[in-house]
Protein backbone atom coordinates (compact mmCIF):
# COMPACT_ATOMS: atom_id res chain seq x y z
CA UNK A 1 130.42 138.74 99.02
CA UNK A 2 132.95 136.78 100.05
CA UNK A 3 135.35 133.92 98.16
CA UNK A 4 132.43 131.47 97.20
CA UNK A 5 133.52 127.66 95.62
CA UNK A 6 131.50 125.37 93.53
CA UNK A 7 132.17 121.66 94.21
CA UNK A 8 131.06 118.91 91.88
CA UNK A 9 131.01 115.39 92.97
CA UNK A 10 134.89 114.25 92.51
CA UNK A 11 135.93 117.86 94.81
CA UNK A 12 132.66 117.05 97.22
CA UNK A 13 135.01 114.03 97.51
CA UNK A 14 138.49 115.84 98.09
CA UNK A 15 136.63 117.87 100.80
CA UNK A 16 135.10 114.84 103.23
CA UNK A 17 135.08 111.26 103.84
CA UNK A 18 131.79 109.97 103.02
CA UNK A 19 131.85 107.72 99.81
CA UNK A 20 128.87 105.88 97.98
CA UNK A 21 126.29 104.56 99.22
CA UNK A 22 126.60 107.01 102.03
CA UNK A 23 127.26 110.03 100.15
CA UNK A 24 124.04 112.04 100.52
CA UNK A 25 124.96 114.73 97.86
CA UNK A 26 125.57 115.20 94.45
CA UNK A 27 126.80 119.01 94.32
CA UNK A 28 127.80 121.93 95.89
CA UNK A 29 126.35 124.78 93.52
CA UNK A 30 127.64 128.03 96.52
CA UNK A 31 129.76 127.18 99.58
CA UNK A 32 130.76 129.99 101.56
CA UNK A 33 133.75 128.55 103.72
CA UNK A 34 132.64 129.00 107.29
CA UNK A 35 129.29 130.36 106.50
CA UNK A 36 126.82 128.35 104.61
CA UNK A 37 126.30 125.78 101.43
CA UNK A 38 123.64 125.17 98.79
CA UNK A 39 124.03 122.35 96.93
CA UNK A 40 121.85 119.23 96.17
CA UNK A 41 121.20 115.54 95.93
CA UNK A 42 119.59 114.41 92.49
CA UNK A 43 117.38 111.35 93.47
CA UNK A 44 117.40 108.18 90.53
CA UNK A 45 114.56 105.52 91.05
CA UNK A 46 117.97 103.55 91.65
CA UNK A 47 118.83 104.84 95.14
CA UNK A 48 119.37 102.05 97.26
CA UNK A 49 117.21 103.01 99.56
CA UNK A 50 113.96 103.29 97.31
CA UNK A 51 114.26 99.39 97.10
CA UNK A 52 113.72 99.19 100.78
CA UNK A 53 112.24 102.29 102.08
CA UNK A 54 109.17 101.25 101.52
CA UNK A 55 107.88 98.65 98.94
CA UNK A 56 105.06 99.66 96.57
CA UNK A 57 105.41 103.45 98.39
CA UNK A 58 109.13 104.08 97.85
CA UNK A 59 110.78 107.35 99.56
CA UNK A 60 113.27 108.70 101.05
CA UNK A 61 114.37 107.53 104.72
CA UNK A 62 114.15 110.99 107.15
CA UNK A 63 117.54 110.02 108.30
CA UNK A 64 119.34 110.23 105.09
CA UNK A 65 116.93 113.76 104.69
CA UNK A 66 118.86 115.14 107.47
CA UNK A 67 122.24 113.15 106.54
CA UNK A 68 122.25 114.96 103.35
CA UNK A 69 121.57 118.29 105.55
CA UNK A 70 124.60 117.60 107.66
CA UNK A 71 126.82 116.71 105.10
CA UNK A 72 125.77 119.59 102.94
CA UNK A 73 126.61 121.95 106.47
CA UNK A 74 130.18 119.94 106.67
CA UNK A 75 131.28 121.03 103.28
CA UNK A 76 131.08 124.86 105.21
CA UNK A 77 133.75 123.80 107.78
CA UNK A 78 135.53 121.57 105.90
CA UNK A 79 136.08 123.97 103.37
CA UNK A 80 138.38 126.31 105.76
CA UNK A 81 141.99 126.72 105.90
CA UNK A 82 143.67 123.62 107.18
CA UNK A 83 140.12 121.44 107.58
CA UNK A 84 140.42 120.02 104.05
CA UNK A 85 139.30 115.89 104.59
CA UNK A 86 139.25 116.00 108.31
CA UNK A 87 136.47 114.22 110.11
CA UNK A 88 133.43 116.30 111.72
CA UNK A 89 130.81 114.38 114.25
CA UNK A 90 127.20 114.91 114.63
CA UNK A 91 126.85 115.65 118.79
CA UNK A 92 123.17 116.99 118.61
CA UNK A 93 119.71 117.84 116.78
CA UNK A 94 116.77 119.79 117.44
CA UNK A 95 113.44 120.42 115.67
CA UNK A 96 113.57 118.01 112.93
CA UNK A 97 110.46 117.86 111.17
CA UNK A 98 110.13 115.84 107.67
CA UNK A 99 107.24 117.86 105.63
CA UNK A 100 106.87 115.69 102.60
CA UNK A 101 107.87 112.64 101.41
CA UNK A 102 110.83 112.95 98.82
CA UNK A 103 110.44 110.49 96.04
CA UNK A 104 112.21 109.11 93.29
CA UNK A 105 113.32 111.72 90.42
CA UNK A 106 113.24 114.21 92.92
CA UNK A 107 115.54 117.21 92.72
CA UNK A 108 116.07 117.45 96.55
CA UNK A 109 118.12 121.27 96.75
CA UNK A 110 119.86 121.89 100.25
CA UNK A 111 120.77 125.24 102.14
CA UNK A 112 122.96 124.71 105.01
CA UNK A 113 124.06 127.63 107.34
CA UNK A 114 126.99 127.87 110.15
CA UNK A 115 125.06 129.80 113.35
CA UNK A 116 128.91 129.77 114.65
CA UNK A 117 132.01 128.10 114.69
CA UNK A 118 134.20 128.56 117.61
CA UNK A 119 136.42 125.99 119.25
CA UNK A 120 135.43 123.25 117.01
CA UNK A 121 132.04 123.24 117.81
CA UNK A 122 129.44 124.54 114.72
CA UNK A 123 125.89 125.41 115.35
CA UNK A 124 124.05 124.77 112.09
CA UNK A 125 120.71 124.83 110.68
CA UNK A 126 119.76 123.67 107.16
CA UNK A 127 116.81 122.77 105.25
CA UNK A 128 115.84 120.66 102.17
CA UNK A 129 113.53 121.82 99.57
CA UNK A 130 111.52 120.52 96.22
CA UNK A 131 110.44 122.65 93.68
CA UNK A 132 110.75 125.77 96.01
CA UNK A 133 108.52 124.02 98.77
CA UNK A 134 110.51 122.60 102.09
CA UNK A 135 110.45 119.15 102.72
CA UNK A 136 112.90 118.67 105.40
CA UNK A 137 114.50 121.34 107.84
CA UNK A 138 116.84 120.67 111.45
CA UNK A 139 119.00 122.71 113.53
CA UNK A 140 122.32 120.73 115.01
CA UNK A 141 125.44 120.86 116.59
CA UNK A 142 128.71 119.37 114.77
CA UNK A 143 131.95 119.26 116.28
CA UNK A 144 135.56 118.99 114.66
CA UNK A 145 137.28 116.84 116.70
CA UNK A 146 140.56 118.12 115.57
CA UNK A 147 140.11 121.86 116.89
CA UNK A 148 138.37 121.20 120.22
CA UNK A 149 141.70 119.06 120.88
CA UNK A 150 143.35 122.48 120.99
CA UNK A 151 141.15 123.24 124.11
CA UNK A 152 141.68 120.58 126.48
CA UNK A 153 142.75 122.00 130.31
């Protein structure tokens, strides 16, 4: 198996740019630079979003579902040599689909793999599960701004 890290919260931190409220995960239990993460997002009944998202019915908004997938996938990429903190852009998404609603107390545990990673451009797919059962899964495209630069005719 290759080199694997464990990231708690302060290295998630070191890694990429996304800071509270925004920061979708909690820790990085396997990442596999380049190849895939598992980590996950502990959900308090003090999320800001369970205030909003939806009175008297509070869960999770799909968006931040799939933010937490995509930030989970970064930590892959961001991980490599020389990619340490650098800034990585959502470009696509395809076959979304939110399962179940994730609530508060929820243990919401991600898996995130890299398809490929060539010229910047990563073809992921991850998925989000609770108590072994999958709430959440997408496939998506990010790109690393940095390293297509490189490519320009």
């Amino acid at each position: 198996m290759q080199n694997s890290l464990e990231l708690n919260y302060e290295s998630i931190l070191e890694f990429q740019q996304n800071r509270d409220q925004y920061l979708m995960i909690d820790h990085a239990t396997q990442v596999i630079p380049g190849k895939s993460a598992i980590g996950y997002k502990n959900l308090s009944e003090k999320e800001w979003f369970f205030k909003i998202h939806w009175p008297g019915d509070p869960n999770m908004p799909g968006a931040l579902q799939f933010e937490a997938m995509v930030q989970m996938s970064s930590l892959a990429i961001l991980t490599l040599p020389n990619n340490k903190n650098k800034v990585l852009y959502l470009v696509s998404a395809n076959n979304l689909k939110f399962i179940k609603k994730v609530l508060p107390n929820n243990l919401l545990n991600l898996e995130a793999e890299i398809k490929s990673f060539k010229r910047g451009l990563a073809k992921c797919v991850a998925h989000g599960h609770i108590n072994n059962e999958v709430v959440c899964k997408a496939e998506f495209n990010l790109i690393l701004p940095d390293e297509i630069k490189k490519y320009k005719l």
